[in-house]
Protein backbone atom coordinates (compact mmCIF):
# COMPACT_ATOMS: atom_id res chain seq x y z
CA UNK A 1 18.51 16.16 -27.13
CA UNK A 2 19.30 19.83 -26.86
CA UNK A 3 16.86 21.32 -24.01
CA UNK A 4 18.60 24.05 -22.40
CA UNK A 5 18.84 23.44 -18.83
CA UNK A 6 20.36 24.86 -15.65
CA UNK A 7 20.48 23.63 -11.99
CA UNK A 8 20.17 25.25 -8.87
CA UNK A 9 22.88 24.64 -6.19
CA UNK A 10 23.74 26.05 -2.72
CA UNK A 11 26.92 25.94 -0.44
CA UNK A 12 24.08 24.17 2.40
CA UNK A 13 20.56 23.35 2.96
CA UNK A 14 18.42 26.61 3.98
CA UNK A 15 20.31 28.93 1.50
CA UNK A 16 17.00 29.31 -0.49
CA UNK A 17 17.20 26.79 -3.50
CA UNK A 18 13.53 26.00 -3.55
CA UNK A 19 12.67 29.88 -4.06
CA UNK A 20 14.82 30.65 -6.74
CA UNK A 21 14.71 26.93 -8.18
CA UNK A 22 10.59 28.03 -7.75
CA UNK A 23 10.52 31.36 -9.03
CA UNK A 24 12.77 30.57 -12.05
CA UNK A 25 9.88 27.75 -13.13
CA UNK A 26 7.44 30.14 -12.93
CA UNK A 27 8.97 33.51 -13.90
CA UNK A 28 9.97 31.46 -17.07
CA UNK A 29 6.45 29.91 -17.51
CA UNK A 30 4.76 33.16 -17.14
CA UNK A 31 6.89 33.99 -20.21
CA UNK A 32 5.12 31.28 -22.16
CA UNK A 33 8.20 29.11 -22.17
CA UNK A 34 7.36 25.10 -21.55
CA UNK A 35 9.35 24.34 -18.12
CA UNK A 36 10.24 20.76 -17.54
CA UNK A 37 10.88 21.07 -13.22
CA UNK A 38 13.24 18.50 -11.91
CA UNK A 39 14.71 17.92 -8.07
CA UNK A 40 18.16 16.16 -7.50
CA UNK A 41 17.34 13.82 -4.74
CA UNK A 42 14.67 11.14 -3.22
CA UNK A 43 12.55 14.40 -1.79
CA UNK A 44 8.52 14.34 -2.84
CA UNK A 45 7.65 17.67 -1.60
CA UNK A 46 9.42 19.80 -3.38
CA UNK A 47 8.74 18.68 -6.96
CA UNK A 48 5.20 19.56 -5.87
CA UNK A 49 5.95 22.96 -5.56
CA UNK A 50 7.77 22.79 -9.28
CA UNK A 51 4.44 21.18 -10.65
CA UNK A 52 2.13 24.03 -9.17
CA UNK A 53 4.73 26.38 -11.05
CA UNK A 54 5.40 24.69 -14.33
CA UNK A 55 2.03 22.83 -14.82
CA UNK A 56 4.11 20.04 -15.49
CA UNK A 57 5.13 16.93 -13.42
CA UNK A 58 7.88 17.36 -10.83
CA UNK A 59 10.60 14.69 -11.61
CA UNK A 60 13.37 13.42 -9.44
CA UNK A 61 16.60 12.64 -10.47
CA UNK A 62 18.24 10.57 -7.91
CA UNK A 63 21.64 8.71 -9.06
CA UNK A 64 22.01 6.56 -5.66
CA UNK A 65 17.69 5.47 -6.15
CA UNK A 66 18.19 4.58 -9.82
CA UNK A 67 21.64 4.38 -10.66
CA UNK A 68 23.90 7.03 -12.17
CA UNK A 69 23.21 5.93 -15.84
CA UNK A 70 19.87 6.32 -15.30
CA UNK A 71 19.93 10.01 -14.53
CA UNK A 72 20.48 11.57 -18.04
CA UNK A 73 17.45 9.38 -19.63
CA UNK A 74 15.14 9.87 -16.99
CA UNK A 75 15.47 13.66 -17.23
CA UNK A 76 15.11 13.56 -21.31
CA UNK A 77 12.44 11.94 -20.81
CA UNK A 78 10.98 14.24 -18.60
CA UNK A 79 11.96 17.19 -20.29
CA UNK A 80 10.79 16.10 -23.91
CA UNK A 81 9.42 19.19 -25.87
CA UNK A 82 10.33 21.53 -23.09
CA UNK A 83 11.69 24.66 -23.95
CA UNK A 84 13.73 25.16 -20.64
CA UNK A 85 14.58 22.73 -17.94
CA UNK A 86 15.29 24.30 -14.07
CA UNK A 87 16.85 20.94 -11.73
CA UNK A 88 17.09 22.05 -8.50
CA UNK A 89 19.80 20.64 -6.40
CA UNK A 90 20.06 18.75 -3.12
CA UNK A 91 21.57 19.50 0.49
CA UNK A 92 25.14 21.63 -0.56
CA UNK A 93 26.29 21.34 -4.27
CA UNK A 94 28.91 17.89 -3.45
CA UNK A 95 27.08 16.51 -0.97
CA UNK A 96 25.86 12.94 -1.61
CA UNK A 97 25.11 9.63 -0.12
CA UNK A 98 27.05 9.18 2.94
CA UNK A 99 29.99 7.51 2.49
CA UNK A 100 29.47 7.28 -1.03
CA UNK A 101 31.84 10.16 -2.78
CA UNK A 102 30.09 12.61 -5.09
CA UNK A 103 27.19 9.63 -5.62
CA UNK A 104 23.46 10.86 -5.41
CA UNK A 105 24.76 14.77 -5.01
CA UNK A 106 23.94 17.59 -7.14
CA UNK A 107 27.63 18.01 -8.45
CA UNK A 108 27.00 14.58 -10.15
CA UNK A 109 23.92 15.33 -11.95
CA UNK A 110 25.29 18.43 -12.82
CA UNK A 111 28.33 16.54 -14.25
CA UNK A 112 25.86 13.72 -15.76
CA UNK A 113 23.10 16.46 -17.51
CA UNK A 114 26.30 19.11 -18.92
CA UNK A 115 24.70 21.68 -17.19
CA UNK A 116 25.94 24.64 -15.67
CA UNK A 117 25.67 25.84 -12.01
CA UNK A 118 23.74 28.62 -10.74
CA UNK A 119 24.75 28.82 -7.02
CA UNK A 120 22.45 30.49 -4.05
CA UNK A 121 24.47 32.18 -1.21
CA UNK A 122 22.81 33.06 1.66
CA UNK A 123 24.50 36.38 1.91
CA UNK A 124 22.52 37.54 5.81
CA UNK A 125 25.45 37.78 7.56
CA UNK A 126 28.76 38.07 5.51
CA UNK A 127 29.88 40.58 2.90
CA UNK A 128 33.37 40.21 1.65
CA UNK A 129 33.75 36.33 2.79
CA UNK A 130 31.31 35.79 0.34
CA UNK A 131 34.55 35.93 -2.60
CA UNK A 132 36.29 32.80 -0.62
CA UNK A 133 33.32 30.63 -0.63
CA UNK A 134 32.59 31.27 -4.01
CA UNK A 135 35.90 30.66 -5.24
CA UNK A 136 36.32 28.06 -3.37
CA UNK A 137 32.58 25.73 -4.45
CA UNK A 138 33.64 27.10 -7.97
CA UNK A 139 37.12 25.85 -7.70
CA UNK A 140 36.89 22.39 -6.31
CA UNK A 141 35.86 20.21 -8.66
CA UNK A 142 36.40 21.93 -12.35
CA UNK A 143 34.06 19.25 -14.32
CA UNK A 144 31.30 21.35 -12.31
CA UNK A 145 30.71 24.55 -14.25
CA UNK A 146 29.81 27.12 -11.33
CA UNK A 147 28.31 29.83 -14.10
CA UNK A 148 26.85 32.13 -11.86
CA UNK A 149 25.50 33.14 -8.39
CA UNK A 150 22.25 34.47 -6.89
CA UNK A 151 22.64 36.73 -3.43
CA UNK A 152 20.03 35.63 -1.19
CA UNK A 153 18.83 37.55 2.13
CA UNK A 154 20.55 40.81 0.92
CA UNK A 155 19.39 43.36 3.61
CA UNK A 156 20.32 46.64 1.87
CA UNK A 157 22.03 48.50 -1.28
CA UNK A 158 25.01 48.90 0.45
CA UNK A 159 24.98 45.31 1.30
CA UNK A 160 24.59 44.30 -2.46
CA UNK A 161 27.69 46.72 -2.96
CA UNK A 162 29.76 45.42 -0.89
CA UNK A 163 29.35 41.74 -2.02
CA UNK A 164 28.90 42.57 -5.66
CA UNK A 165 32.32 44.54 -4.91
CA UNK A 166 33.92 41.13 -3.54
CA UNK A 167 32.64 38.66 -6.12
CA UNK A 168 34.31 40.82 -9.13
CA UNK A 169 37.70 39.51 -7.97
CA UNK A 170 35.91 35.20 -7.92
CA UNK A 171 34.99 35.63 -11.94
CA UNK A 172 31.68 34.09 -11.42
CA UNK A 173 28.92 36.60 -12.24
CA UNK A 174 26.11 38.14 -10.01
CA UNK A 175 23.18 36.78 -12.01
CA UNK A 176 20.61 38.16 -9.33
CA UNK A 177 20.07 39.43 -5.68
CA UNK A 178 17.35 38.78 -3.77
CA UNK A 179 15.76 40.70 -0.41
CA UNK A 180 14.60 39.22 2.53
CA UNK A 181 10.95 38.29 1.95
CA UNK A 182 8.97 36.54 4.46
CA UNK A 183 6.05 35.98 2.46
CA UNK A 184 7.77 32.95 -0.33
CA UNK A 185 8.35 31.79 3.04
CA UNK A 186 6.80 27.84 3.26
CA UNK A 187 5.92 26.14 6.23
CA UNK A 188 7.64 23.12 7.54
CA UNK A 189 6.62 20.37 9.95
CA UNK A 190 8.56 17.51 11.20
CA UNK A 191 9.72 16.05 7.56
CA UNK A 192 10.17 18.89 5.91
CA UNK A 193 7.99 21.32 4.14
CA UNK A 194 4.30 21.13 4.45
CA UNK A 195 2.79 19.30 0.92
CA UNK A 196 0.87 21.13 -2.08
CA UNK A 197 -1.66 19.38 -1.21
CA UNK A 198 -2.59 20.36 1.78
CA UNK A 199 -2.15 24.00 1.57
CA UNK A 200 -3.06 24.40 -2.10
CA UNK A 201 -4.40 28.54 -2.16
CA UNK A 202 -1.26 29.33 0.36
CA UNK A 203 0.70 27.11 -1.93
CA UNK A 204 -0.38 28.94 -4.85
CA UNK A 205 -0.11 32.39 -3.54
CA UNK A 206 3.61 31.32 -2.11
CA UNK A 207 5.00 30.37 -5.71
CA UNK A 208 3.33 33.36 -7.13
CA UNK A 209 5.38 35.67 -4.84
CA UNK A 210 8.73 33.58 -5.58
CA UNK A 211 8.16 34.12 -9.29
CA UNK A 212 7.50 37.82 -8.44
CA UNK A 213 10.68 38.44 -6.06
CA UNK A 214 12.78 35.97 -8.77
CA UNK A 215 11.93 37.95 -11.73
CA UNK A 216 12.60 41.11 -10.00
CA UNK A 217 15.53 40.08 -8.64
CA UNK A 218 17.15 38.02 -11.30
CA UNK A 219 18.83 38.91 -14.66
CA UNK A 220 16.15 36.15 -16.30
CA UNK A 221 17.43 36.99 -19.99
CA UNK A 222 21.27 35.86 -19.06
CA UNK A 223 20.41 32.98 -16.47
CA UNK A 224 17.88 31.44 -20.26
CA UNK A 225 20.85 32.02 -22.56
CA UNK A 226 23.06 30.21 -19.66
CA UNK A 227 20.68 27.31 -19.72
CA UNK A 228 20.99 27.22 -23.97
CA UNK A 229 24.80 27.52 -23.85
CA UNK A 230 24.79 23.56 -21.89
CA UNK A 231 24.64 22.55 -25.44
CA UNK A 232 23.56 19.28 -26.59
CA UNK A 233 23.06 15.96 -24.28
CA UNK A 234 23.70 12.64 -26.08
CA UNK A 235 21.23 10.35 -25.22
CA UNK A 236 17.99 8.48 -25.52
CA UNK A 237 15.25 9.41 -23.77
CA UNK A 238 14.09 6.74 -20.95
CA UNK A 239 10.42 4.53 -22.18
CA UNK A 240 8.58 2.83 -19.90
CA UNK A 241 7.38 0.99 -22.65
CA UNK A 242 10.51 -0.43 -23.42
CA UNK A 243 11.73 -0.75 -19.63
CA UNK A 244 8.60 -3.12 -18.56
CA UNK A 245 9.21 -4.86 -22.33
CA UNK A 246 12.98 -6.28 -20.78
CA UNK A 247 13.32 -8.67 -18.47
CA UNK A 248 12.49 -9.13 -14.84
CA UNK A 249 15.32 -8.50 -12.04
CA UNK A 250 17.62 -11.45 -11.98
CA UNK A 251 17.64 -12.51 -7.78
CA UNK A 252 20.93 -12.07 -6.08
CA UNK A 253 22.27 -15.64 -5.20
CA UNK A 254 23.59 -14.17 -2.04
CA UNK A 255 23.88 -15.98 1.68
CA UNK A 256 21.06 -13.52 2.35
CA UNK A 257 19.28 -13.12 -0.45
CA UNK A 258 16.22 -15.41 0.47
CA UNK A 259 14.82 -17.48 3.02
CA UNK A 260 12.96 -19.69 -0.20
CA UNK A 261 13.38 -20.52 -3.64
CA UNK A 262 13.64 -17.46 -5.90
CA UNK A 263 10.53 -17.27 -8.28
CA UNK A 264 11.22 -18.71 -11.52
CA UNK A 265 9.19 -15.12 -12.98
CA UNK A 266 12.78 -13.84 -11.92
CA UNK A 267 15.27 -15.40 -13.53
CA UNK A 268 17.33 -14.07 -16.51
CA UNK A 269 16.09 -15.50 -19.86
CA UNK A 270 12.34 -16.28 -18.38
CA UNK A 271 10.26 -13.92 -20.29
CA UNK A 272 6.63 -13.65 -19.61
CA UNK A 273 4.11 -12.27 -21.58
CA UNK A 274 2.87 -8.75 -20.72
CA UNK A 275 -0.30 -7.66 -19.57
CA UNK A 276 -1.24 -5.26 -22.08
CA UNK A 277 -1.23 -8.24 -24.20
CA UNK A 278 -4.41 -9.36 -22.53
CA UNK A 279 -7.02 -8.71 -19.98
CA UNK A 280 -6.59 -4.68 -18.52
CA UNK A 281 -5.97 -4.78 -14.23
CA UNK A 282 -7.26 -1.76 -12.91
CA UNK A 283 -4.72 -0.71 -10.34
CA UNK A 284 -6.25 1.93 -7.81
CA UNK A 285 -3.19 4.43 -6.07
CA UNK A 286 -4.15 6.10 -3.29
CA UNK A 287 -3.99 10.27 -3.96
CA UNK A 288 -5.38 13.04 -1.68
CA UNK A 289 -3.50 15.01 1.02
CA UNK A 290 -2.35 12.30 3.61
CA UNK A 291 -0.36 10.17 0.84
CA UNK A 292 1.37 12.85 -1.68
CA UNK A 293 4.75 10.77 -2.20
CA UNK A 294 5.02 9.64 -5.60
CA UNK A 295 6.92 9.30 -8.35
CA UNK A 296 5.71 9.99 -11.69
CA UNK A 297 7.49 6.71 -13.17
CA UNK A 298 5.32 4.42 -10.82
CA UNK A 299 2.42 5.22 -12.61
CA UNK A 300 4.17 5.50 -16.14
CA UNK A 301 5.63 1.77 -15.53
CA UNK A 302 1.86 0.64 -14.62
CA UNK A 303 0.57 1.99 -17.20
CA UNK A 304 3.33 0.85 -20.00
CA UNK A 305 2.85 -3.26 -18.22
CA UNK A 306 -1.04 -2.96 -19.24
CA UNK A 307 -2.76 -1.44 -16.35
CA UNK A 308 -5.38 0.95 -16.32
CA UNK A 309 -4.38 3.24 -13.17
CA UNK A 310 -6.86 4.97 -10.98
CA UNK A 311 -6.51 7.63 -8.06
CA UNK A 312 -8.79 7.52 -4.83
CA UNK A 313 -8.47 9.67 -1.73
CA UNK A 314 -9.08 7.45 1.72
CA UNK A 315 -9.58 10.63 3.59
CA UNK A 316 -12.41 11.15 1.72
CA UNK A 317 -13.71 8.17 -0.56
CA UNK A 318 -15.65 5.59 1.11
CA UNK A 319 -15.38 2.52 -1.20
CA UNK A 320 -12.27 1.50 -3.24
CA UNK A 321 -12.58 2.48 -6.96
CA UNK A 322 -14.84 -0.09 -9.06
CA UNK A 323 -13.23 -2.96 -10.22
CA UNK A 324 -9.77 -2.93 -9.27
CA UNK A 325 -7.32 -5.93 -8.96
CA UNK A 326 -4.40 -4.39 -6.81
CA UNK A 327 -3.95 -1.52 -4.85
CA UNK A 328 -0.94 0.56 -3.93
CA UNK A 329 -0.51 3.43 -1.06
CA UNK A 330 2.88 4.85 -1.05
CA UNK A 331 4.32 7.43 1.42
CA UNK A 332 2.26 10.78 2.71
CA UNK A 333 1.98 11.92 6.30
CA UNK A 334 -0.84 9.65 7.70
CA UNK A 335 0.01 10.34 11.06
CA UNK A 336 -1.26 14.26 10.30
CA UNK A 337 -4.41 12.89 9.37
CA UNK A 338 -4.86 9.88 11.35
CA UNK A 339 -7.92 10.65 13.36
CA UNK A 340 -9.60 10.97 9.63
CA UNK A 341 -8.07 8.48 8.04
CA UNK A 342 -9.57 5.80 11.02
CA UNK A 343 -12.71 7.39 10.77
CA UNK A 344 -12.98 6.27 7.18
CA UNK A 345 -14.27 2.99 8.39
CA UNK A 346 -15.97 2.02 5.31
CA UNK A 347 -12.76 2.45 3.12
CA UNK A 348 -10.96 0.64 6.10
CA UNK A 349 -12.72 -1.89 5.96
CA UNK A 350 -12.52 -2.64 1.94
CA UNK A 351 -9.24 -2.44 1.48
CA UNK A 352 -8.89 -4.81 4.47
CA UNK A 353 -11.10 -7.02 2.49
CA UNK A 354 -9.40 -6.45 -0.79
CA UNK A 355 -5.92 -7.68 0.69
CA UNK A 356 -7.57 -11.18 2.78
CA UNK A 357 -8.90 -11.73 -1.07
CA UNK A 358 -5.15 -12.31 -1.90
CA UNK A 359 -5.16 -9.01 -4.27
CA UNK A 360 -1.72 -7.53 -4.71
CA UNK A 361 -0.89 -4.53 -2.42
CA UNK A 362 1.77 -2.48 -2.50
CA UNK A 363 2.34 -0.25 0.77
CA UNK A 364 5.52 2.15 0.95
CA UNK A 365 6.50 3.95 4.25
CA UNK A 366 2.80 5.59 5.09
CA UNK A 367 1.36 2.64 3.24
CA UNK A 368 2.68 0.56 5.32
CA UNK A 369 0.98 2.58 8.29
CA UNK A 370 -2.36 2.83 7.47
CA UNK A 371 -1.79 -1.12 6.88
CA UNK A 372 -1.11 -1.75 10.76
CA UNK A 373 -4.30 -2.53 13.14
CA UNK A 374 -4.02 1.33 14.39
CA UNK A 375 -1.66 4.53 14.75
CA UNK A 376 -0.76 6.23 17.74
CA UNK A 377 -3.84 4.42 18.91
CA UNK A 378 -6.33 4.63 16.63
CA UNK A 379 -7.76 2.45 14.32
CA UNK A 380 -6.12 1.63 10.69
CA UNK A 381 -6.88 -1.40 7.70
CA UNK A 382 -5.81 -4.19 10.43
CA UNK A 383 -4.32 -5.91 7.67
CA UNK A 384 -0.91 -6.52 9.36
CA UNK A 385 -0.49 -7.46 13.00
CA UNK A 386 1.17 -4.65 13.74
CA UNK A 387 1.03 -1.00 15.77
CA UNK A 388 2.48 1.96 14.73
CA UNK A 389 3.28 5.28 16.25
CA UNK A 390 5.04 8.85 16.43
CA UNK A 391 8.12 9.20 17.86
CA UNK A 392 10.72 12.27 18.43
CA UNK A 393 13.75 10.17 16.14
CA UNK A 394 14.00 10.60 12.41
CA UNK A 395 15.03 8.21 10.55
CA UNK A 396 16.64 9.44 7.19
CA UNK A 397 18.79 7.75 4.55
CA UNK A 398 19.65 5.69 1.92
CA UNK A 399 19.45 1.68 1.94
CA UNK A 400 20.62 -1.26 0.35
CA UNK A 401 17.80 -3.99 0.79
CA UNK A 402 17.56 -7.66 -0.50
CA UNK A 403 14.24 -8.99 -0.89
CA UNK A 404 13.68 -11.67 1.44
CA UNK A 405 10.89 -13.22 0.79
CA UNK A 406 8.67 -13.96 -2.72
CA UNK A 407 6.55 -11.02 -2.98
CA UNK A 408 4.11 -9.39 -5.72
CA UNK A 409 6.89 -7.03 -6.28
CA UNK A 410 10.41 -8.86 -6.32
CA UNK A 411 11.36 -12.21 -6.16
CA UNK A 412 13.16 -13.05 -3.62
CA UNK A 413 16.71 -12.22 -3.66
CA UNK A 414 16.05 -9.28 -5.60
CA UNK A 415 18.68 -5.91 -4.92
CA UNK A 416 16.80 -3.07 -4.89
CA UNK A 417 18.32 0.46 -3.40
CA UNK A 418 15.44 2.95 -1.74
CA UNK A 419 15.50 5.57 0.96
CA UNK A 420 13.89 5.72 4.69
CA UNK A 421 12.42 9.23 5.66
CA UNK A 422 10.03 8.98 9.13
CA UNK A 423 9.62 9.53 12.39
CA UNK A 424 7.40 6.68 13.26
CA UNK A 425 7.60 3.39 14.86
CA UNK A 426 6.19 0.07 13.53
CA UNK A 427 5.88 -2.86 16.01
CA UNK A 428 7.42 -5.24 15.27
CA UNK A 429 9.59 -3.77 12.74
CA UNK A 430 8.93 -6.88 10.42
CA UNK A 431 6.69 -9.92 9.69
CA UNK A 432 6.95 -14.08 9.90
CA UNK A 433 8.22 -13.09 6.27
CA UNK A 434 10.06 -10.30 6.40
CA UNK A 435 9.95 -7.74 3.03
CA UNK A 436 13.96 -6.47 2.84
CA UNK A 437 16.96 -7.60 4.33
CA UNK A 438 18.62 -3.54 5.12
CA UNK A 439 22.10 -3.63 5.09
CA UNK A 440 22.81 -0.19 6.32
CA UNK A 441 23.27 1.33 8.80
CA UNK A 442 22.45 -1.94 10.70
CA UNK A 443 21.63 -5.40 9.63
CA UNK A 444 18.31 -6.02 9.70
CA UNK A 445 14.94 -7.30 8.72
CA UNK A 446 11.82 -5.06 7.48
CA UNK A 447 8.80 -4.57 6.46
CA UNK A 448 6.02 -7.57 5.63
CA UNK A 449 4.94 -10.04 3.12
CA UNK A 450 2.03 -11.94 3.33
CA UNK A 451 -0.85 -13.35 1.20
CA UNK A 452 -0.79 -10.84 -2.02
CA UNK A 453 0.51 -7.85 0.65
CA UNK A 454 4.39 -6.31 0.53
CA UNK A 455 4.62 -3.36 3.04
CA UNK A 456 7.27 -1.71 3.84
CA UNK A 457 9.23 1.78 5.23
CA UNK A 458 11.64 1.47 2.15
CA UNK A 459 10.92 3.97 -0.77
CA UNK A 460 11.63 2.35 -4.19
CA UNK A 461 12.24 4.07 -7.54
CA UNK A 462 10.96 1.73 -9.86
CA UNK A 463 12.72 2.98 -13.17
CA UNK A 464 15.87 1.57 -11.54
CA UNK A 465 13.83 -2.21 -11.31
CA UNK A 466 11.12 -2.06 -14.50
CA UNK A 467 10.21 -5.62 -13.41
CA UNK A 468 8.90 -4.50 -10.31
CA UNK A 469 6.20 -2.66 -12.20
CA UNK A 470 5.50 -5.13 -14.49
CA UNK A 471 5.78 -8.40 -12.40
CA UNK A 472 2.76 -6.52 -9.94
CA UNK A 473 0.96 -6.26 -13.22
CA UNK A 474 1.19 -9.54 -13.70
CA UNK A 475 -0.08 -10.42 -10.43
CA UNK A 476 -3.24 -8.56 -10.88
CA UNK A 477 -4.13 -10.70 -13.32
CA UNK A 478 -3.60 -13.76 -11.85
CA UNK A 479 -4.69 -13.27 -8.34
């Protein structure tokens, strides 16, 4: 494929790569061009941001989630028929998983896509140093292509002057300045920045004024022929069709893979048939403002294994959708909406009855909350025997997990990699079977399996696992 595609990197988190990533997708959208928005990274919030200024689907592009090889397909696939494609990056431009060399950071997928570098300096409070650092992110690793650099927080003329002055001597080219402007300003809360959804007019109004201040600020016609000089990318674009069509995750025959026999369903050379060969599940995902965290795959990979896949809202829909045969509530801020959420006592109460049926559920991180028999006191689905509240500690990072116990997602002794991102508590931390078996940064046991139910903290990329998707399928059929 030949989209032309840049990505937007910064020295550091807070250097302003969501407003210029932001205003490029919609300064270039406003021109008529089709943008395909992408985010290096496990984040959910920000590729909201990119849909609301593309009016396409924010992807994520996460090497450590899915696997390097992965990263190039998944954004073809994204980006099919696009006339542009704006990534933007993660943290600073080389970092990646702890520990873990350039893995999972935006130098890689730079590296991976053949796409140049557009770097955002947040110039408040340096002129001439500005050169050094340049040079030096440009400098350190030449398979990254640092093309260009946008001044952010400039506070006056002469302040452009004296860092345009600087940065003739780093040959990497001023390709826009930007003013202080409090009002693309976004606010944040205790996991970052405050959803699409549940600020949708501000939201709106926000990304219009980073398009504004971008396209203002920015050369736009030399940062588009940038993004059509990364030249052609050699490879296929990623199917869902044809991932759910191979076979299911072979178990790990670790000393910790499983506390029980594996599943047969998992085992290389065991194909079973699909679901779209026969009946149609009806899978309903819970939507709405207290569970935004998604990825756009999940519902691609449902959809490819023969499920019909419908959206409900528990803040505000009192009955699960008709019809349905599993259910699946990934992450979101439930604890923000708590009080409504447990005054939902209908929907409460049906999806409690849905999972003692046996149905297959699928609970990620907030999921896994609105699961327990109440948050920070107040009443939840009572389908696990647990409590769960806020706390002051964050717990951030990637994981490698083993699946302990036969589930409706992964057999046990399944490797999966996901990411943990909360400041809540769930206690206990884990069932009579547990979900994973975390490796780092402790050993431990999390998250619950029982009857047709796997909850967990851990966030999963399914594209890196097709199975996943289609062996849930499966158990919608049968349950």
């Amino acid at each position: 494929m030949s989209v032309p595609r840049l990505v937007v990197a910064a020295p550091s988190s807070g250097s302003g790569k969501t407003t210029v990533a932001t205003g490029l997708m919609a300064a270039f959208a406003a021109r008529g061009l089709a943008v395909s928005p992408h985010k290096v990274g496990p984040d959910y919030i920000d590729p909201g941001y990119h849909a609301l200024a593309t009016g396409r689907v924010g992807r994520n592009l996460d090497a450590y989630l899915c696997g390097p090889e992965l990263v190039a397909p998944l954004f073809a696939h994204g980006a099919r028929g696009c006339d542009l494609a704006v990534v933007e990056g993660v943290m600073g431009l080389y970092d990646g998983a702890a520990g873990e060399g350039e893995l999972a950071s935006t130098a890689q997928v730079a590296k991976l896509l053949r796409a140049p570098v557009v770097l955002v300096v947040d110039a408040s409070s340096q002129s001439r140093s500005v050169a050094a650092l340049v040079h030096g992110f440009a400098s350190w690793d030449p398979e990254v292509r640092v093309a260009g650099v946008v001044l952010n927080k400039v506070g006056s003329d002469r302040h452009e002057a004296l860092l345009r002055d600087a940065l003739d001597s780093a040959g990497v080219p001023v390709l826009g300045v930007l003013r202080r402007a409090p009002q693309v300003d976004t606010p944040s809360r205790h996991l970052g920045l405050v959803p699409v959804a549940e600020r949708r007019s501000a939201a709106v109004q926000a990304v219009a004024a980073m398009a504004a201040q971008v396209a203002e600020g920015c050369d736009l016609e030399a940062l588009a022929a940038l993004a059509r000089g990364a030249g052609a990318l050699p490879v296929a674009a990623w199917d869902p069709a044809e991932a759910v069509a191979g076979p299911l995750p072979q178990p790990w025959p670790g000393p910790s893979a499983a506390t029980g026999p594996a599943d047969p369903s998992g085992l290389p050379g065991r194909s079973r048939p699909r679901a779209a060969d026969g009946p149609r599940p009806r899978i309903a995902v819970a939507g709405g403002a207290a569970f935004t965290f998604s990825y756009a795959e999940h519902g691609e990979l449902l959809t490819a294994a023969g499920a019909e896949v419908v959206t409900f809202d528990p803040l505000h829909d009192e009955q699960l959708p008709d019809g349905i045969t599993g259910l699946v509530v990934g992450g979101g801020f439930p604890e923000v909406y708590a009080a409504e959420l447990s005054a939902n006592e209908p929907l409460r109460k049906a999806v409690a009855e849905l999972a003692l049926s046996g149905a297959p559920v699928a609970a990620e991180c907030a999921g896994l909350l609105y699961l327990c028999r109440e948050l920070d006191g107040r009443p939840m689905c009572g389908v696990l025997d647990a409590t769960a509240r806020m706390t002051e500690r964050l717990t951030l990072g990637y994981r490698d997990a083993v699946a302990v116990s036969d589930s409706v997602l992964a057999a046990a002794g399944t490797r999966m990699r996901g990411h943990e991102f909360h400041r809540t508590v769930v206690d206990p931390g884990a069932g009579a079977a547990p979900a994973w078996g975390v490796r780092a940064p402790e050993r431990r046991l999390e998250g619950f399996v029982q009857q047709g139910v796997h909850a967990s903290y851990l966030h999963t990329h399914w594209a890196s696992e097709p199975g996943v998707a289609r062996r849930f399928v499966e158990r919608c059929l049968t349950s």
